[in-house]
PDB file of N, CA and C in Angstrom:
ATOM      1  N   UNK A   1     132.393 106.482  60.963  1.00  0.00           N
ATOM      2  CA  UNK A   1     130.960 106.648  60.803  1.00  0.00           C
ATOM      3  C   UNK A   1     130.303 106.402  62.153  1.00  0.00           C
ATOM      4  N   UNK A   2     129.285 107.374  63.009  1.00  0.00           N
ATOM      5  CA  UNK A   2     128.601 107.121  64.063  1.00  0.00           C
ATOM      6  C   UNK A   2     127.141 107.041  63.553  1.00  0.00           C
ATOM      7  N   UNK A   3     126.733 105.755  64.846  1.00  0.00           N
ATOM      8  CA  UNK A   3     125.543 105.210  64.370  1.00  0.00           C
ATOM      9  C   UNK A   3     124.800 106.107  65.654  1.00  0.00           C
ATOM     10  N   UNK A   4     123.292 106.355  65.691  1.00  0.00           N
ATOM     11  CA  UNK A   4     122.840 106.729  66.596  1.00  0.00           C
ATOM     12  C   UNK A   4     121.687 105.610  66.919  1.00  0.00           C
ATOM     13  N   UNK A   5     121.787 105.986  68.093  1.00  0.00           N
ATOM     14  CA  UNK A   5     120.281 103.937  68.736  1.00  0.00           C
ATOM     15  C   UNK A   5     119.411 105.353  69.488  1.00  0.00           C
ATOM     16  N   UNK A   6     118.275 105.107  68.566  1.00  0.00           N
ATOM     17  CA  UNK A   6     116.996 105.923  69.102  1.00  0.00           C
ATOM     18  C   UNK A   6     116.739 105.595  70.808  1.00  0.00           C
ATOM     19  N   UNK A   7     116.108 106.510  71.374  1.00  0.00           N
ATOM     20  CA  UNK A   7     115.720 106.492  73.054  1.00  0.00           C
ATOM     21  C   UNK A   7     114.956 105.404  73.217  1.00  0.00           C
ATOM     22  N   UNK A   8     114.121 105.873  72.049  1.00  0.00           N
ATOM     23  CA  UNK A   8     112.527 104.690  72.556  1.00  0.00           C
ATOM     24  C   UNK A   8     112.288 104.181  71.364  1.00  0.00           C
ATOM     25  N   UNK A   9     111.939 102.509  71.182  1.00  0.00           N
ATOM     26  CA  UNK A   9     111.401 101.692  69.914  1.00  0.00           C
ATOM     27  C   UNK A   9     110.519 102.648  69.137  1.00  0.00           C
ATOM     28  N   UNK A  10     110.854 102.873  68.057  1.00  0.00           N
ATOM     29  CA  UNK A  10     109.754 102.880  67.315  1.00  0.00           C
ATOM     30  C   UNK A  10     109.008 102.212  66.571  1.00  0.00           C
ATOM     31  N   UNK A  11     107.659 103.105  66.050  1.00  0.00           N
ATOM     32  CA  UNK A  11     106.582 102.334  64.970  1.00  0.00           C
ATOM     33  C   UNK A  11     106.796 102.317  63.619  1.00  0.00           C
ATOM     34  N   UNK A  12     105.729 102.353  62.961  1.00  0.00           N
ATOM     35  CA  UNK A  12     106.035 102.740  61.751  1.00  0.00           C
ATOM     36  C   UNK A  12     106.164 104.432  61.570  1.00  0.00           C
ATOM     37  N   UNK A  13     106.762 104.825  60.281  1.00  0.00           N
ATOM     38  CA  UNK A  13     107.303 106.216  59.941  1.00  0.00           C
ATOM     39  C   UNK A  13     107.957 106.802  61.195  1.00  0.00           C
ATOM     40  N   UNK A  14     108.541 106.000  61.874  1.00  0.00           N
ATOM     41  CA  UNK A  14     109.891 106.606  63.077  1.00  0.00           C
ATOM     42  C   UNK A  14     109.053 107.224  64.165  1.00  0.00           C
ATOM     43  N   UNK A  15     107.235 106.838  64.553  1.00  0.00           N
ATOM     44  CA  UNK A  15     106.840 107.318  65.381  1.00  0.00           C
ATOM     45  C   UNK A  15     107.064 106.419  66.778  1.00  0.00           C
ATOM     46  N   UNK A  16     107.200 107.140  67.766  1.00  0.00           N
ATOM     47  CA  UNK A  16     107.750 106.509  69.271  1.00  0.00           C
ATOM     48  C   UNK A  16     106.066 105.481  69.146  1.00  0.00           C
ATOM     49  N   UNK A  17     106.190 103.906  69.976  1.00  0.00           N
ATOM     50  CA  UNK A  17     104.894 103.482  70.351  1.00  0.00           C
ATOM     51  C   UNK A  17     104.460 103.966  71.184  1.00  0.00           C
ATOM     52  N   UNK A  18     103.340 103.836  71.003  1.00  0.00           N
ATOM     53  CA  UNK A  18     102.446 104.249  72.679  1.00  0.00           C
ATOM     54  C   UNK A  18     102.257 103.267  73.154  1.00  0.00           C
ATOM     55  N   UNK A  19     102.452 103.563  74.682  1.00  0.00           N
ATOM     56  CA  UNK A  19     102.011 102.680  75.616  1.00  0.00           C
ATOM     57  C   UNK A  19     101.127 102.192  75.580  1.00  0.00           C
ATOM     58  N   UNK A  20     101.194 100.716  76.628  1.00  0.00           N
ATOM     59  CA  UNK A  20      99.440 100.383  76.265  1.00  0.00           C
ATOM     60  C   UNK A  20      99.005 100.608  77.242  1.00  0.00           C
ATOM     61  N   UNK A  21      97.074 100.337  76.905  1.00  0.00           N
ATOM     62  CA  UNK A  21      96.546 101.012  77.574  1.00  0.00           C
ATOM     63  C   UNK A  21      95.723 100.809  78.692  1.00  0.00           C
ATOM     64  N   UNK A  22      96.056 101.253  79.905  1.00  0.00           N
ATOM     65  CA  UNK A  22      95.357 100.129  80.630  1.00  0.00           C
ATOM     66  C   UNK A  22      93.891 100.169  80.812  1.00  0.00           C
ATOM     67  N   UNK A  23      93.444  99.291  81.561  1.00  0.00           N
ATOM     68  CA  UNK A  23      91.391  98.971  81.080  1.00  0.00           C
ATOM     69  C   UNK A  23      91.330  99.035  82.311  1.00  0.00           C
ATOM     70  N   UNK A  24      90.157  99.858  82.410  1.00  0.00           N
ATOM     71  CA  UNK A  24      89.544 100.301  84.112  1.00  0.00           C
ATOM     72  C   UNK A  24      88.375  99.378  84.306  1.00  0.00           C
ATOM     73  N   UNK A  25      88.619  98.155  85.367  1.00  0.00           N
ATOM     74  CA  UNK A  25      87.629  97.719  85.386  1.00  0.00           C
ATOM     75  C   UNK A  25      87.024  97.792  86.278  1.00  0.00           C
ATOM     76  N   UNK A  26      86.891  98.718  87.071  1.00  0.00           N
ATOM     77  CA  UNK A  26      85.700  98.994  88.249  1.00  0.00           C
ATOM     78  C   UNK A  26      86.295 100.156  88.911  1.00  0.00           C
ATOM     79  N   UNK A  27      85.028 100.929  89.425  1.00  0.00           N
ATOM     80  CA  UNK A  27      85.907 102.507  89.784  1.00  0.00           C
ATOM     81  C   UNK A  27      85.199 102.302  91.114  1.00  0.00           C
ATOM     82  N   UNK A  28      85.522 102.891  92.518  1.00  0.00           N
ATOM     83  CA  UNK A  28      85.372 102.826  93.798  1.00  0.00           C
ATOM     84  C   UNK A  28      84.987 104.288  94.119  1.00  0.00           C
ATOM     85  N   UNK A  29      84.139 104.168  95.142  1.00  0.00           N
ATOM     86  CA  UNK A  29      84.198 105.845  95.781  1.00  0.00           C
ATOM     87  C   UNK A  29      85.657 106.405  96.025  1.00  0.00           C
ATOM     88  N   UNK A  30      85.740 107.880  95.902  1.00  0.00           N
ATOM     89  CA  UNK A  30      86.917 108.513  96.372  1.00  0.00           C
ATOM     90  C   UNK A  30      86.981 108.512  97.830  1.00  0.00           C
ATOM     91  N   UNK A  31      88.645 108.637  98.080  1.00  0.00           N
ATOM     92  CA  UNK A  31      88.833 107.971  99.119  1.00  0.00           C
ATOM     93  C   UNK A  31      89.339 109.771  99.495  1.00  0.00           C
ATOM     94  N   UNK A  32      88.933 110.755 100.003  1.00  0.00           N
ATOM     95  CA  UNK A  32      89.378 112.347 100.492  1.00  0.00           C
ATOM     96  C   UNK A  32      89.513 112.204  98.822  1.00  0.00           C
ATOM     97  N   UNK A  33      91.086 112.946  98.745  1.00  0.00           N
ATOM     98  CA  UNK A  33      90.964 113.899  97.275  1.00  0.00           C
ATOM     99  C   UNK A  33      91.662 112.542  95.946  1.00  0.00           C
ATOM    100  N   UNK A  34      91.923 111.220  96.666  1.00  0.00           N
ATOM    101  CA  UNK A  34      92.564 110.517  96.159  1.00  0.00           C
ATOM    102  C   UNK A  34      91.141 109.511  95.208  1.00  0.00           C
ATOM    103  N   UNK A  35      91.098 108.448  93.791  1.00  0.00           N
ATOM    104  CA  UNK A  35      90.209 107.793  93.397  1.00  0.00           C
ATOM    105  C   UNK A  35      90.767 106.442  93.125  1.00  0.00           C
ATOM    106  N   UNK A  36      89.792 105.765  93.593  1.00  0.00           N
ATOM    107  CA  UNK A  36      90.339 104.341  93.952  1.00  0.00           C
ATOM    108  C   UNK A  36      89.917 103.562  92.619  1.00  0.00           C
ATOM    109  N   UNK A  37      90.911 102.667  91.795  1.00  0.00           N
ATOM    110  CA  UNK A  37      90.625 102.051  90.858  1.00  0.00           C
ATOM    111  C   UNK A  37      90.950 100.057  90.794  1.00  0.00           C
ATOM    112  N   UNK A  38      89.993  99.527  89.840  1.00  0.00           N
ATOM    113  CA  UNK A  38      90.691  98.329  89.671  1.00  0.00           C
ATOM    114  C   UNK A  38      90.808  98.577  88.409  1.00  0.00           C
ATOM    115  N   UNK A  39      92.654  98.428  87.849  1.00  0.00           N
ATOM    116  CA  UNK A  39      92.491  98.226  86.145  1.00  0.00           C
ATOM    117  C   UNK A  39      93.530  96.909  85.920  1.00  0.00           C
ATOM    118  N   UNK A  40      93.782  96.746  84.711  1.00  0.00           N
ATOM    119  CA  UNK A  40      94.216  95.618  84.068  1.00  0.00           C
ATOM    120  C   UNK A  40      95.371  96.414  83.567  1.00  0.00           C
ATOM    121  N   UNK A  41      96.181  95.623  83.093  1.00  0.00           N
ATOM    122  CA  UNK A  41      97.692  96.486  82.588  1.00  0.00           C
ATOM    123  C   UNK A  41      97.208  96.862  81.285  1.00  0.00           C
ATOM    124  N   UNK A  42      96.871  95.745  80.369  1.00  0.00           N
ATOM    125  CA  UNK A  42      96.549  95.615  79.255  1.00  0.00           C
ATOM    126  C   UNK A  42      95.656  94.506  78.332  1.00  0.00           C
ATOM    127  N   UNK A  43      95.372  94.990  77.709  1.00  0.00           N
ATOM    128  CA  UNK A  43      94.454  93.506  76.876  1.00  0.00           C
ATOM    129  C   UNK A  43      95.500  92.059  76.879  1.00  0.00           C
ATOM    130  N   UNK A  44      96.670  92.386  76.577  1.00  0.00           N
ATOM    131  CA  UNK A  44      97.644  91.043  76.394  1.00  0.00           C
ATOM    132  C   UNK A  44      98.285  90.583  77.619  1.00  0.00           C
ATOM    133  N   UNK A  45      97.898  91.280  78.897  1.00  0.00           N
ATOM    134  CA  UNK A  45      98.697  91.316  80.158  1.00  0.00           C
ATOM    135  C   UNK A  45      97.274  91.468  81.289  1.00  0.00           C
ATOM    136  N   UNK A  46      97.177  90.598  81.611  1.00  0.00           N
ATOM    137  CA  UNK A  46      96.029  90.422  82.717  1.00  0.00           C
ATOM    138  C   UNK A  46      95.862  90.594  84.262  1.00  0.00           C
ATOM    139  N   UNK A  47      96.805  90.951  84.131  1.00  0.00           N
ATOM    140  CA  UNK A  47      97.243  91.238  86.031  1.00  0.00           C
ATOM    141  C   UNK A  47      96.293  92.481  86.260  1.00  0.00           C
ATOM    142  N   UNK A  48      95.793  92.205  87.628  1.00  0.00           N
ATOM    143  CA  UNK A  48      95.129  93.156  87.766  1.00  0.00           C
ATOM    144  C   UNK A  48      95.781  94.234  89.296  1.00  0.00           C
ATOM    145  N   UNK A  49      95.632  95.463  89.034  1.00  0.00           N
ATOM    146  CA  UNK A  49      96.414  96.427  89.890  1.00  0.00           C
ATOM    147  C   UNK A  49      95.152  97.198  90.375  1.00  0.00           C
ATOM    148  N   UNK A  50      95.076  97.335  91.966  1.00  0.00           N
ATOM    149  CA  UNK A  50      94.300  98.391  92.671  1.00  0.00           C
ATOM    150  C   UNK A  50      95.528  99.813  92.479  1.00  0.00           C
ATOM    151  N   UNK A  51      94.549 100.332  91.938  1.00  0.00           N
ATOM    152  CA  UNK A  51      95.249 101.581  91.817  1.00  0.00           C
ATOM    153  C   UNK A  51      94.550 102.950  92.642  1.00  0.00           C
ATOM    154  N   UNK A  52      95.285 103.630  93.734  1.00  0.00           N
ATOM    155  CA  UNK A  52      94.661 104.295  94.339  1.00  0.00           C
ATOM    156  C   UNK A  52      95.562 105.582  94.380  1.00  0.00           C
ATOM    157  N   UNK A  53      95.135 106.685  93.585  1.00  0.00           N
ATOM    158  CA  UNK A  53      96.301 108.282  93.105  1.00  0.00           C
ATOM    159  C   UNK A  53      94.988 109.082  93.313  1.00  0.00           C
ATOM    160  N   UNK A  54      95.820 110.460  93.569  1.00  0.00           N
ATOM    161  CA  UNK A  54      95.041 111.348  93.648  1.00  0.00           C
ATOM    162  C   UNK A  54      94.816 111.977  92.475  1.00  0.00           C
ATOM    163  N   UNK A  55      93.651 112.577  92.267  1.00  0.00           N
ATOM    164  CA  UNK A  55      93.275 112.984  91.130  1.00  0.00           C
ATOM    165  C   UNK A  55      93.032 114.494  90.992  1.00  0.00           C
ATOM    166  N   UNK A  56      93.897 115.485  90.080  1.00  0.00           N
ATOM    167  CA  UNK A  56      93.311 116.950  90.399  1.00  0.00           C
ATOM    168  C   UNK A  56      92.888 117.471  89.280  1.00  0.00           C
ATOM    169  N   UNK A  57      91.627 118.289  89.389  1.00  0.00           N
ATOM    170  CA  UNK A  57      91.288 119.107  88.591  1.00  0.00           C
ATOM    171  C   UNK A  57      91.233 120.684  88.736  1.00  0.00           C
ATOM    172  N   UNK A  58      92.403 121.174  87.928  1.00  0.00           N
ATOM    173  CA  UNK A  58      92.563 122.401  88.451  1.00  0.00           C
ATOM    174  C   UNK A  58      92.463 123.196  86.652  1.00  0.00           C
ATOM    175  N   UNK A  59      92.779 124.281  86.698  1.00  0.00           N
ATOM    176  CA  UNK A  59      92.708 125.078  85.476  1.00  0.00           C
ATOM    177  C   UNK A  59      93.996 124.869  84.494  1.00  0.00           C
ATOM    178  N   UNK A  60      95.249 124.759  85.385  1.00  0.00           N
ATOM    179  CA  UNK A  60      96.041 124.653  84.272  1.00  0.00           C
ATOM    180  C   UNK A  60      96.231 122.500  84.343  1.00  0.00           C
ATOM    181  N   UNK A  61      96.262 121.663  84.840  1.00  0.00           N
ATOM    182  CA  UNK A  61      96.109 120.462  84.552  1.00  0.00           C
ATOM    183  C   UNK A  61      94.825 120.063  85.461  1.00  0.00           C
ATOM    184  N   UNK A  62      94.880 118.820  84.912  1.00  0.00           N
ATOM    185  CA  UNK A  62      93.248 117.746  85.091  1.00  0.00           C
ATOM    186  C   UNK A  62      93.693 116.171  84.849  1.00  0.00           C
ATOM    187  N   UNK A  63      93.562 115.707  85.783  1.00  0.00           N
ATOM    188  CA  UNK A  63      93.768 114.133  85.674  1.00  0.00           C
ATOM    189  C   UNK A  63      94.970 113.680  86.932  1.00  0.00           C
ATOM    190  N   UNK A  64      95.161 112.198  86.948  1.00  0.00           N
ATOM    191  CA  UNK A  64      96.073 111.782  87.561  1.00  0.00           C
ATOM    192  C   UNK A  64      97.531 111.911  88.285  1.00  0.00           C
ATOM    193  N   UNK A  65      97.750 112.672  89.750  1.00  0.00           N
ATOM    194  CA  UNK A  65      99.186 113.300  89.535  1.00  0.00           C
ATOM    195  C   UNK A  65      99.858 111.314  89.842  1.00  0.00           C
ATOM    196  N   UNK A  66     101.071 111.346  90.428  1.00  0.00           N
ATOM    197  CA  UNK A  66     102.525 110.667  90.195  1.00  0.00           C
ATOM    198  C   UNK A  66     101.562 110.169  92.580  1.00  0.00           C
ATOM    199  N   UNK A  67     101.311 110.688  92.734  1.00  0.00           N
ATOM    200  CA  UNK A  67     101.093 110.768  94.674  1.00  0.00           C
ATOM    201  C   UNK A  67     100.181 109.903  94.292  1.00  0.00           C
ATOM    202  N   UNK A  68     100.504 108.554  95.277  1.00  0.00           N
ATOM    203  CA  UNK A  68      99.711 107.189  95.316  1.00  0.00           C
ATOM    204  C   UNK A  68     100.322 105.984  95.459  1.00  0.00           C
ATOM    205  N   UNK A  69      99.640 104.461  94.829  1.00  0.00           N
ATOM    206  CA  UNK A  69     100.496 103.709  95.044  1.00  0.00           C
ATOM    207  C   UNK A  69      99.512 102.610  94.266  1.00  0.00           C
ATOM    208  N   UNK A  70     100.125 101.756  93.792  1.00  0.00           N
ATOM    209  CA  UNK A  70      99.416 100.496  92.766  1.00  0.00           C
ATOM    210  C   UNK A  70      99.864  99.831  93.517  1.00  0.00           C
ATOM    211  N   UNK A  71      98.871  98.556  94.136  1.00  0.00           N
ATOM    212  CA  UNK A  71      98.939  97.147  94.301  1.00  0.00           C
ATOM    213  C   UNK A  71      98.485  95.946  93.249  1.00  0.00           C
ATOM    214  N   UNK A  72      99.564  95.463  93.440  1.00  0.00           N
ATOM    215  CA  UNK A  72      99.155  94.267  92.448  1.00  0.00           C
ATOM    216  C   UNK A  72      98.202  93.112  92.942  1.00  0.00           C
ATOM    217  N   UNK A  73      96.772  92.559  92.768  1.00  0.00           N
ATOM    218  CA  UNK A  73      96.229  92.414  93.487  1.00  0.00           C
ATOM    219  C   UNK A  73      96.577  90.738  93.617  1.00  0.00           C
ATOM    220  N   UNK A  74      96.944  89.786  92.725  1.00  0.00           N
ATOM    221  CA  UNK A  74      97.412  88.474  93.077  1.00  0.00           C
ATOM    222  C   UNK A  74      98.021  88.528  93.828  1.00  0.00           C
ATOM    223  N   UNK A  75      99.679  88.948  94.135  1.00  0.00           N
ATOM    224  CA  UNK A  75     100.662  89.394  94.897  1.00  0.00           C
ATOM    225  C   UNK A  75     100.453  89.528  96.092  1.00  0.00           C
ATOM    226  N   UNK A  76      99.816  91.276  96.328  1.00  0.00           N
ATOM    227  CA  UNK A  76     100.282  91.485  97.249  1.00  0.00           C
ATOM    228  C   UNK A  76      98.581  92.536  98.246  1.00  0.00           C
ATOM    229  N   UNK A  77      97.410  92.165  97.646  1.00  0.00           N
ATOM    230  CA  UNK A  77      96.780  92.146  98.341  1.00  0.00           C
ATOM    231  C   UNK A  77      96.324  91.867  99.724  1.00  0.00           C
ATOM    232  N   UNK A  78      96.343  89.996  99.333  1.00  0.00           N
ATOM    233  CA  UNK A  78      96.665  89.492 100.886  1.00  0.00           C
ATOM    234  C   UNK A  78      97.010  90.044 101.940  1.00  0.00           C
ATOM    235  N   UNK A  79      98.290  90.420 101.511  1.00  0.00           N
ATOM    236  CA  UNK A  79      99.253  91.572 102.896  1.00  0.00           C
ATOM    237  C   UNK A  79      98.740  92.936 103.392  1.00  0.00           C
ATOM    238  N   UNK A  80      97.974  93.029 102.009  1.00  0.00           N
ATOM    239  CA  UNK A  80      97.377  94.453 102.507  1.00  0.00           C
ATOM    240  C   UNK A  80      95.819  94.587 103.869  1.00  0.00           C
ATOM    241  N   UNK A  81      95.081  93.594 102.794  1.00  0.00           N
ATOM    242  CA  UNK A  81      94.135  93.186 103.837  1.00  0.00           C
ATOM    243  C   UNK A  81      94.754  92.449 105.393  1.00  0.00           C
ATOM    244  N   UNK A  82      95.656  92.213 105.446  1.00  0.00           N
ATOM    245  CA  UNK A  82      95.803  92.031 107.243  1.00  0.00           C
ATOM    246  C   UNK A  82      96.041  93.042 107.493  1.00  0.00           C
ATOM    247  N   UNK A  83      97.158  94.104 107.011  1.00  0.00           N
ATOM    248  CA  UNK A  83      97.839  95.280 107.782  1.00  0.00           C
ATOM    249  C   UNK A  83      96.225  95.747 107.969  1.00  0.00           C
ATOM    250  N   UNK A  84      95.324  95.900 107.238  1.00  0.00           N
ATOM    251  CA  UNK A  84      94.248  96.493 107.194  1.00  0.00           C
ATOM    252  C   UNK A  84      93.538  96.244 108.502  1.00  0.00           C
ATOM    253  N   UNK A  85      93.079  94.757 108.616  1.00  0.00           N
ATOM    254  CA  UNK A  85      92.744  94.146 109.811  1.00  0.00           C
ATOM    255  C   UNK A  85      92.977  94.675 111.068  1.00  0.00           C
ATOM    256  N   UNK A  86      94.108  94.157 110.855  1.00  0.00           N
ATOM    257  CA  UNK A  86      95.305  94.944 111.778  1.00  0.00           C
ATOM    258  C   UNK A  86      95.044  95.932 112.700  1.00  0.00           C
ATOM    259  N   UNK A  87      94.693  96.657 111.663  1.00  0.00           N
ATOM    260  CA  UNK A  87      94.513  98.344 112.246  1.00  0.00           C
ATOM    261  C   UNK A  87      93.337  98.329 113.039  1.00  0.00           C
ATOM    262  N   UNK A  88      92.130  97.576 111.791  1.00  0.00           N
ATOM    263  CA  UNK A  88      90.932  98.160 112.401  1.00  0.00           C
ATOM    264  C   UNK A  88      90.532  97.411 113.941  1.00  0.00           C
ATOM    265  N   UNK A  89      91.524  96.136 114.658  1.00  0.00           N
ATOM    266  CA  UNK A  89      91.221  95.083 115.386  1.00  0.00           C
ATOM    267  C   UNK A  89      91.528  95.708 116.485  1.00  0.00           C
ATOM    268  N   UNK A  90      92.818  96.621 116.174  1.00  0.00           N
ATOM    269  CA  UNK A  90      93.783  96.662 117.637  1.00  0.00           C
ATOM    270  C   UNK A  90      93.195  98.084 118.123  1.00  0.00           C
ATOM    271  N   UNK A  91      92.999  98.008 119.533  1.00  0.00           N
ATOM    272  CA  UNK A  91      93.246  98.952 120.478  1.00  0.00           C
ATOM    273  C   UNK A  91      93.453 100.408 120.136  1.00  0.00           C
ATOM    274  N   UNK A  92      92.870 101.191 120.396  1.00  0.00           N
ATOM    275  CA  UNK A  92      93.717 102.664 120.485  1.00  0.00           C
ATOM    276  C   UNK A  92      93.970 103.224 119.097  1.00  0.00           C
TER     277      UNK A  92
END
């Protein structure tokens, strides 16, 4: 007898869960074609991530592509704001 182990947990009536969802809590000017975000992971998960992706609106898709990069802002902010410094301090 073979057993099969589903891909992804499911819910109730064998539907896959959905992800959760994350909460946008402050939106920034666009940065060129890219939109700069602060969100939260989730209601039960509080970390907060600068999220900065480009965003396209074209005819056949609309919304968020995969080109970008999330910082976690407890973490690894800090580091970001010097490289930042950094840049804007030095020379040339």
């Amino acid at each position: 007898m073979e057993a099969t182990i589903p891909a992804k947990s499911e819910g109730q009536n064998g539907a896959a869960r959905p992800a959760p969802a994350e909460i946008v809590l402050r939106e920034f000017p666009d940065v060129g074609k890219y939109k700069v975000r602060l969100v939260q992971k989730s209601r039960r998960d509080p970390k907060k991530i600068l999220d900065i992706r480009e965003y396209v609106n074209a005819p056949t898709f609309q919304g968020f592509t995969r080109r970008g990069v999330r910082i976690m802002v407890d973490e690894e902010l800090s580091k970001l704001r010097a490289i930042l410094d950094d840049i804007a301090t030095s020379p040339g």
